[in-house]
Protein backbone atom coordinates (compact mmCIF):
# COMPACT_ATOMS: atom_id res chain seq x y z
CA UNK A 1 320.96 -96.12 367.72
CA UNK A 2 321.01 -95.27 364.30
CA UNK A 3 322.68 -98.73 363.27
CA UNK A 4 320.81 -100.85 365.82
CA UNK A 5 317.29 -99.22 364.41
CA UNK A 6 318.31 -100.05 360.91
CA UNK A 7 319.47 -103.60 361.31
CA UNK A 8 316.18 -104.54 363.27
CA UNK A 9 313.77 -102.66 361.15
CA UNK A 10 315.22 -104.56 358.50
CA UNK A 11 314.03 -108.27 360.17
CA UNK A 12 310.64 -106.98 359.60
CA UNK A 13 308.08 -105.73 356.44
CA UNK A 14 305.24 -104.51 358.81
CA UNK A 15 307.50 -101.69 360.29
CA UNK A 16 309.94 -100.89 357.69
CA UNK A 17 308.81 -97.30 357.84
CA UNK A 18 309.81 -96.67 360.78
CA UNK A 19 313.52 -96.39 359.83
CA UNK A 20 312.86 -93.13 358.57
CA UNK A 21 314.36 -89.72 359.49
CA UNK A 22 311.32 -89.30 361.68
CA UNK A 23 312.15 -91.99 364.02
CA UNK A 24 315.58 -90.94 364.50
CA UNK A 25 314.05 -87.45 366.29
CA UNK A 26 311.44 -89.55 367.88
CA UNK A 27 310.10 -87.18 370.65
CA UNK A 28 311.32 -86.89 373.98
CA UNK A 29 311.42 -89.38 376.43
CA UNK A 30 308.61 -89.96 378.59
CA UNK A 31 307.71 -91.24 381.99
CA UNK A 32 308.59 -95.03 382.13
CA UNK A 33 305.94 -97.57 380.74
CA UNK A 34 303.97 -94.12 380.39
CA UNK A 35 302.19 -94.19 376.78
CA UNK A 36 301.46 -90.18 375.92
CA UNK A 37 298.58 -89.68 374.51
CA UNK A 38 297.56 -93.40 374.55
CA UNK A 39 293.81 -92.18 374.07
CA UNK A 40 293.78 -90.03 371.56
CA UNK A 41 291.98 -87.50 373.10
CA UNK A 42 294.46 -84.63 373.65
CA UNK A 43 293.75 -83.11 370.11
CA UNK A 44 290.68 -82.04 367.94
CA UNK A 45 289.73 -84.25 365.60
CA UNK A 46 291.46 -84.54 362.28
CA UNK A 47 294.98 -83.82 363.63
CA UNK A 48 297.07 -86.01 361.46
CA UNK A 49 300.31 -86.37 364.12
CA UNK A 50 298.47 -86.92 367.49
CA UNK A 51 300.27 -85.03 370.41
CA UNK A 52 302.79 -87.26 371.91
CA UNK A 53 302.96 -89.76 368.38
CA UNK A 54 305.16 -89.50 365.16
CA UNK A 55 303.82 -90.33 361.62
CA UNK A 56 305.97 -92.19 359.06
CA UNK A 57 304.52 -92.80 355.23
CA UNK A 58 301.49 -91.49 354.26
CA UNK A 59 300.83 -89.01 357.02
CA UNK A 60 297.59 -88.07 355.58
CA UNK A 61 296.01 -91.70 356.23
CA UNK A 62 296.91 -91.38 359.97
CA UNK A 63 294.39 -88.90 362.11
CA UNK A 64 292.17 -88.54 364.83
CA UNK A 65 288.74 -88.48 364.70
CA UNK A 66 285.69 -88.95 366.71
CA UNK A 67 284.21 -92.09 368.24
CA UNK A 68 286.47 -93.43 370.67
CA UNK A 69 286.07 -97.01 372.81
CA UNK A 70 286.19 -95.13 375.32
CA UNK A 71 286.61 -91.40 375.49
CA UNK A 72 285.80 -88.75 372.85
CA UNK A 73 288.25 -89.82 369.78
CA UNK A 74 290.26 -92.19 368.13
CA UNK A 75 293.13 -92.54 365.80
CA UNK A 76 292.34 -93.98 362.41
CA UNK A 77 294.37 -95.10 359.51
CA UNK A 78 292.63 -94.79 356.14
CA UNK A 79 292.62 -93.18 352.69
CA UNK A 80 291.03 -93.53 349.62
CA UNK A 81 293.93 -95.21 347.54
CA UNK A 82 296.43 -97.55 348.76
CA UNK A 83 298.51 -96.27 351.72
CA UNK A 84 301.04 -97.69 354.17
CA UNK A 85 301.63 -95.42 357.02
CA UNK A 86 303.13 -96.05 360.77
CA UNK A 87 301.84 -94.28 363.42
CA UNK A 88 304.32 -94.34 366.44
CA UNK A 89 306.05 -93.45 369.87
CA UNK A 90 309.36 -93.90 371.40
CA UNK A 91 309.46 -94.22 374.55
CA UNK A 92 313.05 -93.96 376.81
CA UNK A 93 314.41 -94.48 380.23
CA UNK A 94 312.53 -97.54 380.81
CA UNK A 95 313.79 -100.33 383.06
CA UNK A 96 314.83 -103.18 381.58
CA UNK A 97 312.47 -105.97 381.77
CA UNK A 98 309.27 -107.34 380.34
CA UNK A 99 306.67 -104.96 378.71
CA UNK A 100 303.45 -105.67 377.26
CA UNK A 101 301.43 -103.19 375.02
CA UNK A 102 297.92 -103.16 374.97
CA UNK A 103 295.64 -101.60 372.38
CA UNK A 104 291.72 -101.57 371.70
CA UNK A 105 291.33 -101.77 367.79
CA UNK A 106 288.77 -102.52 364.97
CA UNK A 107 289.07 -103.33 361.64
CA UNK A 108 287.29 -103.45 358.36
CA UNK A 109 289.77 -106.01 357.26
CA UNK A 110 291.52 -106.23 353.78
CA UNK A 111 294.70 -105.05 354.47
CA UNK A 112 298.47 -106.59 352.98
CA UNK A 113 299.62 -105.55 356.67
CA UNK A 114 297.83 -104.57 359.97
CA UNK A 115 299.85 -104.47 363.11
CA UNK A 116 300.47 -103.02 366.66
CA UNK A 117 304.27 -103.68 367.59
CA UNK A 118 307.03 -103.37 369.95
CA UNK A 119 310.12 -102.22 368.06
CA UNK A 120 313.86 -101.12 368.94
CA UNK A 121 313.58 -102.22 372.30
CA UNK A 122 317.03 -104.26 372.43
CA UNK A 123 315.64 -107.82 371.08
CA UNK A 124 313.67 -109.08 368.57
CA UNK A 125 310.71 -106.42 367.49
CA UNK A 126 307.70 -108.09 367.84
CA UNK A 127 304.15 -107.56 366.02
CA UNK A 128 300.23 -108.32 366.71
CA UNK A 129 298.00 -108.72 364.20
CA UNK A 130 294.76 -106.48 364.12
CA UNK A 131 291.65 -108.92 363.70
CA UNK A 132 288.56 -108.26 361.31
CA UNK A 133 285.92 -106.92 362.93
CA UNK A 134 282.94 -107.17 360.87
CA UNK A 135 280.22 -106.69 362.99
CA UNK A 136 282.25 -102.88 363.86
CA UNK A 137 283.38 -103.77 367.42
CA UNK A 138 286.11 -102.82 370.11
CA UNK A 139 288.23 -105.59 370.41
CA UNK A 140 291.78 -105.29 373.07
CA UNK A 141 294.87 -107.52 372.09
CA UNK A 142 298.30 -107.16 373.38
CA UNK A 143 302.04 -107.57 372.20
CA UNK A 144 304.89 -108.26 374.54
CA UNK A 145 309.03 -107.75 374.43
CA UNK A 146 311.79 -107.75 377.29
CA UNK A 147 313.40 -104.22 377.25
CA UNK A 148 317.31 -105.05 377.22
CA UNK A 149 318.51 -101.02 376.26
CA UNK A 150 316.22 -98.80 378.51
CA UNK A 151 313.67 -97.67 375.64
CA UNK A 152 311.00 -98.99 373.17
CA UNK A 153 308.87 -97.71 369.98
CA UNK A 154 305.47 -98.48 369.73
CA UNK A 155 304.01 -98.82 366.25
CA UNK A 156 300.79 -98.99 364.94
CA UNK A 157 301.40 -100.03 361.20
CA UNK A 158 299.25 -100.01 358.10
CA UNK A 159 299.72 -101.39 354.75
CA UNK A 160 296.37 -101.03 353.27
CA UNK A 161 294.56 -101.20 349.94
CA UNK A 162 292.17 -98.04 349.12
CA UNK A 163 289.45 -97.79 351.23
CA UNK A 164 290.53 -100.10 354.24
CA UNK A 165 290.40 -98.87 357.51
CA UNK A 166 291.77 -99.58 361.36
CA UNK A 167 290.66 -97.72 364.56
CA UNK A 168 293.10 -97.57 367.76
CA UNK A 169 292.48 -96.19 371.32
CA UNK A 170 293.18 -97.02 374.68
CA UNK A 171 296.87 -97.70 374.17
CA UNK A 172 298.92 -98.58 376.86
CA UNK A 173 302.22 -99.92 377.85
CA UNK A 174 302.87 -101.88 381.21
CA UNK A 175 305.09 -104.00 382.96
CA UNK A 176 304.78 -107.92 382.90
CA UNK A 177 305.15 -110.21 379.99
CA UNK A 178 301.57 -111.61 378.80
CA UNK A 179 302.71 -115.23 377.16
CA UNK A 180 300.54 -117.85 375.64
CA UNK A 181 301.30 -120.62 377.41
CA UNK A 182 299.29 -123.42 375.67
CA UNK A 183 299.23 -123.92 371.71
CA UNK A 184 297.80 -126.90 371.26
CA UNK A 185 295.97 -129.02 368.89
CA UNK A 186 293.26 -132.03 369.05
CA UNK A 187 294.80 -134.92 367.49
CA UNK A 188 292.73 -137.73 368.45
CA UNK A 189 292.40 -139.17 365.31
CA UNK A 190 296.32 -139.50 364.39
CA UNK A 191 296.96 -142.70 365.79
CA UNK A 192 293.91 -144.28 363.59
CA UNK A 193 295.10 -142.26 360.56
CA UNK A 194 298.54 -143.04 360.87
CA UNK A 195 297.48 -146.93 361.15
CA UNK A 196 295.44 -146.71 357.95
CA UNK A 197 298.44 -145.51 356.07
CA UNK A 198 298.08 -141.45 356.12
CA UNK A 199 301.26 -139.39 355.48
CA UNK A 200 302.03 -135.86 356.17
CA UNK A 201 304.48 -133.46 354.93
CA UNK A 202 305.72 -130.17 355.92
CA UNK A 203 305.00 -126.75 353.68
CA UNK A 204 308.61 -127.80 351.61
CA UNK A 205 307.41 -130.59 350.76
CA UNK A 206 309.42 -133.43 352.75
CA UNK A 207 307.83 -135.92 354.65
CA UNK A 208 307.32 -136.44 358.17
CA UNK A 209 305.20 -137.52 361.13
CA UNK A 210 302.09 -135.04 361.44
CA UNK A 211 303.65 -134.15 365.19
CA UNK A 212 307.11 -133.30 364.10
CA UNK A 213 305.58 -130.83 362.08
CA UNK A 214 303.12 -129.40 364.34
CA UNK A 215 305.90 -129.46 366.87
CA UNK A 216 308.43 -127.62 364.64
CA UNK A 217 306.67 -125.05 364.34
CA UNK A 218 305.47 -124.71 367.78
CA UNK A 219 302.79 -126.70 368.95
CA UNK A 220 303.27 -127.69 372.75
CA UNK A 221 300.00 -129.37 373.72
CA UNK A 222 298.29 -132.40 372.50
CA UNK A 223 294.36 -133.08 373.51
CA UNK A 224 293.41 -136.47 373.33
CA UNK A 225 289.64 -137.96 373.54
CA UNK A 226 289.18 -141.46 374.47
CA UNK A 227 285.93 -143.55 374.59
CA UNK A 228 284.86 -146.42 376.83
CA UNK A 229 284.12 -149.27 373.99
CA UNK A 230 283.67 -147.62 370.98
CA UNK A 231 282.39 -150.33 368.39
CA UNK A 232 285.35 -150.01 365.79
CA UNK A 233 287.75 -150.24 368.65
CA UNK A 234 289.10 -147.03 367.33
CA UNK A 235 289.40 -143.99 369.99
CA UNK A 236 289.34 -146.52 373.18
CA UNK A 237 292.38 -146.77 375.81
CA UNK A 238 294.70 -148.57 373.65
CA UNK A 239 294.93 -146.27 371.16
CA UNK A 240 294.96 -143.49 373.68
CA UNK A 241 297.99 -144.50 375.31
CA UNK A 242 300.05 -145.62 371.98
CA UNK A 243 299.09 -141.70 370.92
CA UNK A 244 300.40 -140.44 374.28
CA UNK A 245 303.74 -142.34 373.78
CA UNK A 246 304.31 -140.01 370.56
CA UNK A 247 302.99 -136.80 372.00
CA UNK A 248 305.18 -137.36 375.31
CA UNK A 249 308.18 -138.16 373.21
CA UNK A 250 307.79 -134.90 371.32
CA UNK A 251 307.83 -132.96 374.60
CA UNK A 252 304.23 -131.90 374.78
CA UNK A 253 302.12 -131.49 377.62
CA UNK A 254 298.74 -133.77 376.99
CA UNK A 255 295.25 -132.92 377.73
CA UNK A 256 293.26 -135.98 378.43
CA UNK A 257 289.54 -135.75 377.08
CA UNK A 258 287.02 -138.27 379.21
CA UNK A 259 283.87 -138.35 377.28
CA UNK A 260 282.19 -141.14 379.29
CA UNK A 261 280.56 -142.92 376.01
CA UNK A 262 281.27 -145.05 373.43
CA UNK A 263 280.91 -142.72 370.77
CA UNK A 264 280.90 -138.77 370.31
CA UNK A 265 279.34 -136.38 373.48
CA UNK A 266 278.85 -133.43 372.85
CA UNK A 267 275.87 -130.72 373.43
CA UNK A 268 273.07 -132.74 372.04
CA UNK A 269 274.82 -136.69 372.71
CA UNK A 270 275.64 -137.79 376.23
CA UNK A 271 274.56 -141.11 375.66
CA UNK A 272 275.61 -143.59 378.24
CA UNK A 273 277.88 -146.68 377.67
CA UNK A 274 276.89 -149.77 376.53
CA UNK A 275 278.59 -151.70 380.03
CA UNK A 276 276.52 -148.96 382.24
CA UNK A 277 273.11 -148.61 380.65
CA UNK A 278 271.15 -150.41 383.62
CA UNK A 279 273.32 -148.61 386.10
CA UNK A 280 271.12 -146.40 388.59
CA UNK A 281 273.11 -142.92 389.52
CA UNK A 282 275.36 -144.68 392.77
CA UNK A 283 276.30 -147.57 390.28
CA UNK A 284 277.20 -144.98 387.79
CA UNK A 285 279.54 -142.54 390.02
CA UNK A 286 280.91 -145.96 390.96
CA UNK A 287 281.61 -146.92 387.61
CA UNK A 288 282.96 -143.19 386.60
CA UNK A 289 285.34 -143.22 389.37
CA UNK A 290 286.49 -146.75 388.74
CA UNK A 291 287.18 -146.16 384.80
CA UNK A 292 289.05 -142.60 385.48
CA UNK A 293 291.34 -143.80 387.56
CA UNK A 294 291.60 -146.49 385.33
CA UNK A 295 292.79 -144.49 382.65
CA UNK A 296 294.68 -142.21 384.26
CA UNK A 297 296.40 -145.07 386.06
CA UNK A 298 297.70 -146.55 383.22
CA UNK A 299 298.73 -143.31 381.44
CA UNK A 300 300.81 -142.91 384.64
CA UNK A 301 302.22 -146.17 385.11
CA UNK A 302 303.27 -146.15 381.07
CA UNK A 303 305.44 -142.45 381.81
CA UNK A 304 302.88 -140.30 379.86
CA UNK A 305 300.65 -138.92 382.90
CA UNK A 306 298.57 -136.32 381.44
CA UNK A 307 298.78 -132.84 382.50
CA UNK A 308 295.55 -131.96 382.26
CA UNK A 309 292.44 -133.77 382.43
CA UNK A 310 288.75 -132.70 381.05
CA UNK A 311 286.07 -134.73 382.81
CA UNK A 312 283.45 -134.52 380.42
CA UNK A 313 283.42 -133.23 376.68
CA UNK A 314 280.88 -130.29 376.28
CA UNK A 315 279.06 -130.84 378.86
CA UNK A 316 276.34 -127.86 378.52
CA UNK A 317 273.61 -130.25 379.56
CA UNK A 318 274.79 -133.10 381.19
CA UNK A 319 276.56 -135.97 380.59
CA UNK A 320 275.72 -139.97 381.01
CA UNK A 321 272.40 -139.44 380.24
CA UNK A 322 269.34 -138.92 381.59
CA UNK A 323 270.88 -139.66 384.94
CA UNK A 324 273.90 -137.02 384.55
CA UNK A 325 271.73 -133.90 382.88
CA UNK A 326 271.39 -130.37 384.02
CA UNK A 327 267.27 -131.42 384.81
CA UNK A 328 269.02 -132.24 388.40
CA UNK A 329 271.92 -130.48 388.77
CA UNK A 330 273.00 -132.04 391.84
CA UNK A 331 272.77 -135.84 390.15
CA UNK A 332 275.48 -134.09 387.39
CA UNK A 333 277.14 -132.78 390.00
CA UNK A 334 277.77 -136.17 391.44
CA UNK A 335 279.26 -137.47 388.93
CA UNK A 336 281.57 -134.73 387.61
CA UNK A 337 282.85 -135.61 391.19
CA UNK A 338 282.85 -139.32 390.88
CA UNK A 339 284.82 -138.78 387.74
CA UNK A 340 287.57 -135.93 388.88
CA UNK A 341 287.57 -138.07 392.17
CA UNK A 342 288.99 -141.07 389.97
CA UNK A 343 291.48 -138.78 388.01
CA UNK A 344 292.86 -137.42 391.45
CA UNK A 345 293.43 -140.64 392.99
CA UNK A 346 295.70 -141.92 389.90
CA UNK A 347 297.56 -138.58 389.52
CA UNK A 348 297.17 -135.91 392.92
CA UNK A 349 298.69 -132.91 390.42
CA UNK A 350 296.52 -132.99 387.43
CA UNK A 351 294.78 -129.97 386.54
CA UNK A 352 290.95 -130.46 385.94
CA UNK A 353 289.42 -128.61 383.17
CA UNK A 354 285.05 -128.59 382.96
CA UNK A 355 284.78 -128.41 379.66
CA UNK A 356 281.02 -126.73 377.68
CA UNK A 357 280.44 -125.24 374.27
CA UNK A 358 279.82 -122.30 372.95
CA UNK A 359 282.19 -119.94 373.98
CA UNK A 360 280.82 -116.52 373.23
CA UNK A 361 277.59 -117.02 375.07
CA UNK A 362 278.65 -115.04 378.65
CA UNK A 363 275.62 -115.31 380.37
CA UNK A 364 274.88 -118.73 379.96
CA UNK A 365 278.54 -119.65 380.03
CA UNK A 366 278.73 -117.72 383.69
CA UNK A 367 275.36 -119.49 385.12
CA UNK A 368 276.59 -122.98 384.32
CA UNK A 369 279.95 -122.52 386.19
CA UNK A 370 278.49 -120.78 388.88
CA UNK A 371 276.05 -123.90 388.95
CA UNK A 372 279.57 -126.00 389.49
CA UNK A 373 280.55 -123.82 391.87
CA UNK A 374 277.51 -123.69 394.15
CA UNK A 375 277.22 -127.51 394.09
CA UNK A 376 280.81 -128.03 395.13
CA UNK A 377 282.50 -129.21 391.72
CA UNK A 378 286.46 -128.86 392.44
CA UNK A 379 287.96 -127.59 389.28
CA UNK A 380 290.96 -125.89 388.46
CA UNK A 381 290.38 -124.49 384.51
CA UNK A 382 287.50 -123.24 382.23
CA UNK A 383 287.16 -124.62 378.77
CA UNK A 384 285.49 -123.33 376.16
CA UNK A 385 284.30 -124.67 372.55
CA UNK A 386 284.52 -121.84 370.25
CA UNK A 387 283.67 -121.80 366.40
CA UNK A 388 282.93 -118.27 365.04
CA UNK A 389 281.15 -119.53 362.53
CA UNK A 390 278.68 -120.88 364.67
CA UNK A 391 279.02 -119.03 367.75
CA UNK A 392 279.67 -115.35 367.50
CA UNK A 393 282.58 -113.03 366.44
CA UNK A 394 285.34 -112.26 368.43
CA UNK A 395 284.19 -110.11 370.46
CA UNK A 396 281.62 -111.55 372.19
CA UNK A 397 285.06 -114.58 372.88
CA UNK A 398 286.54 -111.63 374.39
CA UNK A 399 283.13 -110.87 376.82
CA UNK A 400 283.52 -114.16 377.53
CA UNK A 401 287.04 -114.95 378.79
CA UNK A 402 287.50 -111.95 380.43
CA UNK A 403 284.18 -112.38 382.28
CA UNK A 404 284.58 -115.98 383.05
CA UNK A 405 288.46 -115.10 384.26
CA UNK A 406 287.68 -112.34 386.56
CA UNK A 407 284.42 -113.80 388.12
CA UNK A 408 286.10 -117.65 388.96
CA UNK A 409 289.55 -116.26 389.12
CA UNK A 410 290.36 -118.95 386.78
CA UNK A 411 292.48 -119.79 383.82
CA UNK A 412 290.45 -119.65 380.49
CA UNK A 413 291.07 -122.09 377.71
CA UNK A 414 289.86 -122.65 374.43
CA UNK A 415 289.48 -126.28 374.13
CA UNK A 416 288.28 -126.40 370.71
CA UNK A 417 288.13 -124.48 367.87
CA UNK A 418 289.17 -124.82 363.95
CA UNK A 419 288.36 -122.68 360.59
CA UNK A 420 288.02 -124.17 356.85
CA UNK A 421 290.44 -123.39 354.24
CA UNK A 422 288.22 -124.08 351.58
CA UNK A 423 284.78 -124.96 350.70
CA UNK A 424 285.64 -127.96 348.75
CA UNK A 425 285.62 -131.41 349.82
CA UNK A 426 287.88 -134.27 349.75
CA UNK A 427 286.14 -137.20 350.21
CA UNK A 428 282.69 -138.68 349.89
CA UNK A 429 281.39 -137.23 353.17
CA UNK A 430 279.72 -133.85 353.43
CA UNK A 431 282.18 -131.37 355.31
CA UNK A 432 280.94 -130.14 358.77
CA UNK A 433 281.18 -126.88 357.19
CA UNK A 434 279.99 -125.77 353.93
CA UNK A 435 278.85 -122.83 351.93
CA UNK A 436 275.41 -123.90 352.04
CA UNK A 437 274.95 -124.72 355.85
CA UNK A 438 277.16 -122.44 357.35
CA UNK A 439 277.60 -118.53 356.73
CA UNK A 440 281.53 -117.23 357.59
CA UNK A 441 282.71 -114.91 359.29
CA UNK A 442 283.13 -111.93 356.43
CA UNK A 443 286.81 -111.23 357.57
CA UNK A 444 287.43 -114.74 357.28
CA UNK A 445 287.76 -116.02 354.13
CA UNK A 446 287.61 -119.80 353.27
CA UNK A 447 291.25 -119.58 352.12
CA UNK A 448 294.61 -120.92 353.55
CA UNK A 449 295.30 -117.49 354.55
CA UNK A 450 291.86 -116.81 356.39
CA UNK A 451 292.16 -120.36 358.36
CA UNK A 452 295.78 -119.20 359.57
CA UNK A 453 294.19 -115.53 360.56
CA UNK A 454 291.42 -117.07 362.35
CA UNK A 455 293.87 -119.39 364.33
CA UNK A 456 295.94 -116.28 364.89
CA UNK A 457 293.17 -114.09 366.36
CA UNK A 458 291.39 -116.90 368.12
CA UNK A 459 294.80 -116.85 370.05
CA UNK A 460 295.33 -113.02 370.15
CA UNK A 461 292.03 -113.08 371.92
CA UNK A 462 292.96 -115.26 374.32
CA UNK A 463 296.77 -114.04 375.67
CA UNK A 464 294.82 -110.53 375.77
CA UNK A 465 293.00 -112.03 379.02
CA UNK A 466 293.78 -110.09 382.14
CA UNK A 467 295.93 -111.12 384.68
CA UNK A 468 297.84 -114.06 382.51
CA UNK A 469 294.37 -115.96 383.34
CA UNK A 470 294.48 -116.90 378.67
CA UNK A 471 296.42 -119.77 379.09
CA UNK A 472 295.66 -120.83 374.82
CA UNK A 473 294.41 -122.76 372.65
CA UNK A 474 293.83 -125.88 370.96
CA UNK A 475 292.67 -126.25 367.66
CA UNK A 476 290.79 -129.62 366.82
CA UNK A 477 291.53 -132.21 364.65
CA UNK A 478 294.29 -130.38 362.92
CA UNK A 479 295.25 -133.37 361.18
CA UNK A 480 292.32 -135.34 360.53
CA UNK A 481 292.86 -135.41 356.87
CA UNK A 482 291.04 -137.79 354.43
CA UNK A 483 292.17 -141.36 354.51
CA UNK A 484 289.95 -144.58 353.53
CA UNK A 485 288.45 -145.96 356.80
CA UNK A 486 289.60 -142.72 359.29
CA UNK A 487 285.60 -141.86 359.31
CA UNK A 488 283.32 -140.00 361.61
CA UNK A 489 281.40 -143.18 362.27
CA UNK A 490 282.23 -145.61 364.03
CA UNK A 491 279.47 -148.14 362.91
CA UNK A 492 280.77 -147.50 359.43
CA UNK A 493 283.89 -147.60 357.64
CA UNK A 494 283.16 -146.30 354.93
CA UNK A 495 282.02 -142.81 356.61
CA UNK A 496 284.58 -140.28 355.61
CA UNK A 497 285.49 -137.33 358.24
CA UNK A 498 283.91 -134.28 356.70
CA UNK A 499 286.64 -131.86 358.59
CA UNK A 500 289.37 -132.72 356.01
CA UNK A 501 288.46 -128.52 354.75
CA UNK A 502 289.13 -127.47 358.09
CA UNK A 503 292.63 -129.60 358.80
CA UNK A 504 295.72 -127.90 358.94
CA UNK A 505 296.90 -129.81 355.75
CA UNK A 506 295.33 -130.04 352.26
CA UNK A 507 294.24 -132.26 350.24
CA UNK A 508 298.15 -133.22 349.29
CA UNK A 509 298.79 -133.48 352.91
CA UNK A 510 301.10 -130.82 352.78
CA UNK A 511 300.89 -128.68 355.55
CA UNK A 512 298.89 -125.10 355.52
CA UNK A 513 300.21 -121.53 356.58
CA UNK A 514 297.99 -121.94 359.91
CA UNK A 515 300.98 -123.88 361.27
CA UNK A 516 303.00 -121.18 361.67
CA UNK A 517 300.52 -119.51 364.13
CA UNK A 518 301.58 -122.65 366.40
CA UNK A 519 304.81 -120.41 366.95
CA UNK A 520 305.73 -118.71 370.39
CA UNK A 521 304.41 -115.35 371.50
């Protein structure tokens, strides 16, 4: 054990104290999967080794104290200098298999290093980060390893500057294996950027495609959008299935984004196409089940049949209006079928995601799907939008997912969501998101390193959804980077994007840290 312990511990900074004498008379074994302890509220507060728990480092930043998530105490790590200290439990005669540990935690953020983990448990020791929580909420994320040698540490690690603090409770280790499934990323405007002569390279330096990089380091899922006649021909069918052709031939699954426009719908634009503006509401379910199928058809018939299908992009109100908003639900309703009806009929299998914004309003978010379900729309996954920036912190994504989850009994996805890396800008166009119309989230800096821990958390929020019902993420527009003519507008080429800040490369196209959170959990 001794040897084993040492050559893992040594793959891995956040729980290098761990190798310590301490560990090596970890206490006794308990019941399998049973975490002692796990709440913290065994001893008084201020007990620096909790019953059940070991402390490695500085022991006198580890404690209990009270205000637990849900009981009496907590365990907290802080001091008032610098400190890096492991709080942890061993825990033996487990069968082998697939574990995941679960944790509620809060965070004032700051730290070098702030991780739950799963450690010496006979394969790779693997690590959560703890998010920021500004606004001084519970949040719960999880970890997961397969057990190959009957036993398992769990550590709670901090390497912290003076004055930074984390809060655990409610930790618990059970059977299963909670995966990510989807990692994904909106890269509808490649195909245009690629044509206008934009090049990518990865974080050494070397060129290569934009995909082969997101798909080295572990992006799955592509989301494409595609729009009826959009006037700079840009975004229509044909360059929605020459895009497919790449993302298929990199071995990722495709999400198919009908917006049923010609240009961008969204929350507050659902205009209606140019082709159907006289159309009354039977015309226009005609017409919506005659172009999805369409679409679909020919994605088929070309080998790159999407996996997934959103009918719809944001549609909060409506879509195809006036005819297709939430004034008359059941008119909307008629058309989400006329348009899922067209997507089954060209491929039987395809999931069918509905697709709204703002995904950390619960209420609102549970009333509209419960609309879809009480008129009768057939759908198989929820997506959300989800900017923190403009929609709430993490933990009101959390209220969300889970609530959404358990109440349809449905897989939760974020659809969208994406975090700047700086404030500056790289073209002519105003960025989407600046320091003078947008305020951050205060964990979250504007920094390569904050974009990647956004991207990170955004997708530690969503595995920790019960029941394996977090099927991922997809961040948008990771590569819409600033090339001459690959604008926001399609009535003018000379628009620039104004997301090149929030694009998973810089301003040298070379790619960002937030591509590593792309890799496997």
């Amino acid at each position: 054990m001794r040897h084993l312990l040492g050559r893992t511990l040594a793959r891995t900074t956040a729980v290098a104290l761990l190798a310590s004498a301490a560990l090596l008379s970890a206490p006794a074994a308990h019941a399998a999967g049973t975490v002692t302890n796990g709440g913290f509220e065994t001893d008084a507060k201020g007990t620096a080794t909790p019953t059940g728990w070991s402390t490695s480092g500085t022991s006198s930043a580890s404690y209990t104290e009270s205000g637990g998530h849900s009981g009496s105490y907590r365990l907290t790590h802080w001091s008032s200098s610098a400190y890096k200290v492991t709080t942890y439990q061993t825990l033996t005669g487990l069968t082998n298999g697939s574990y995941t540990l679960t944790a509620w935690v809060r965070s004032g953020g700051g730290q070098n290093t702030d991780t739950i983990g799963l450690l010496g448990c006979g394969g790779s020791d693997k690590q959560t980060s703890v998010p920021p929580t500004a606004d001084g909420a519970w949040v719960r994320i999880v970890v997961s390893t397969t057990v190959s040698n009957g036993q398992c540490t769990i550590g709670l690690y901090s390497d912290a500057n003076a004055g930074d603090w984390t809060n655990y409770d409610d930790v618990t280790l059970t059977s299963g294996y909670a995966s990510l499934p989807i990692r994904g990323g909106d890269v509808s405007s490649l195909e245009r950027g690629q044509e206008l002569g934009g090049v990518y390279y990865d974080s050494s330096g070397t060129q290569q495609s934009a995909l082969t990089v997101l798909g080295n380091a572990g992006m799955n899922y592509a989301r494409l959008r595609v729009w009826v006649n959009p006037a700079d021909g840009f975004d229509d069918e044909t360059e929605l299935l020459a895009m497919a052709k790449q993302v298929k031939a990199k071995g990722m699954g495709l999400l198919l984004d009908l917006h049923y426009s010609d240009t961008w719908a969204d929350p507050g634009h659902q205009t209606v196409p140019a082709a159907w503006a006289s159309d009354n509401l039977s015309q226009l379910e005609t017409q919506v089940t005659a172009y999805s199928k369409q679409v679909v058809g020919d994605l088929v018939a070309q080998g790159t049949a999407p996996d997934m299908v959103q009918v719809g992009n944001e549609v909060n109100a409506g879509m195809l209006w006036s005819l297709g908003s939430t004034a008359n639900w059941g008119q909307f309703a008629a058309l989400l079928k006329a348009g899922i009806s067209g997507v089954k009929a060209a491929a039987p299998n395809t999931k069918i995601m509905l697709h709204i914004a703002n995904g950390a309003a619960d209420a609102t978010d549970k009333a509209w799907y419960q609309n879809a379900v009480n008129d009768g729309v057939p759908f198989d996954v929820i997506g959300l939008s989800y900017y923190d920036y403009w929609h709430g912190p993490l933990d009101q994504l959390q209220t969300t997912l889970d609530d959404l989850a358990a109440t349809f009994k449905k897989p939760v996805v974020v659809a969208e969501t994406a975090y700047p890396w700086t404030m500056a800008n790289g073209d002519s166009e105003t960025n989407s998101v600046t320091s003078t119309n947008t305020t951050l989230d205060a964990g979250y800096p504007a920094t390569p390193a904050g974009q990647a821990a956004n991207f990170r958390d955004v997708q530690s929020i969503v595995q920790a959804v019960p029941n394996g019902l977090g099927w991922g993420a997809f961040y948008w527009e990771p590569t819409w980077t600033a090339v001459a003519g690959n604008g926001w507008d399609p009535t003018n080429a000379s628009s620039g994007d104004g997301w090149e800040n929030q694009a998973m490369f810089d301003f040298s196209d070379k790619a960002l840290p937030v591509v590593n959170d792309y890799a496997a959990r």
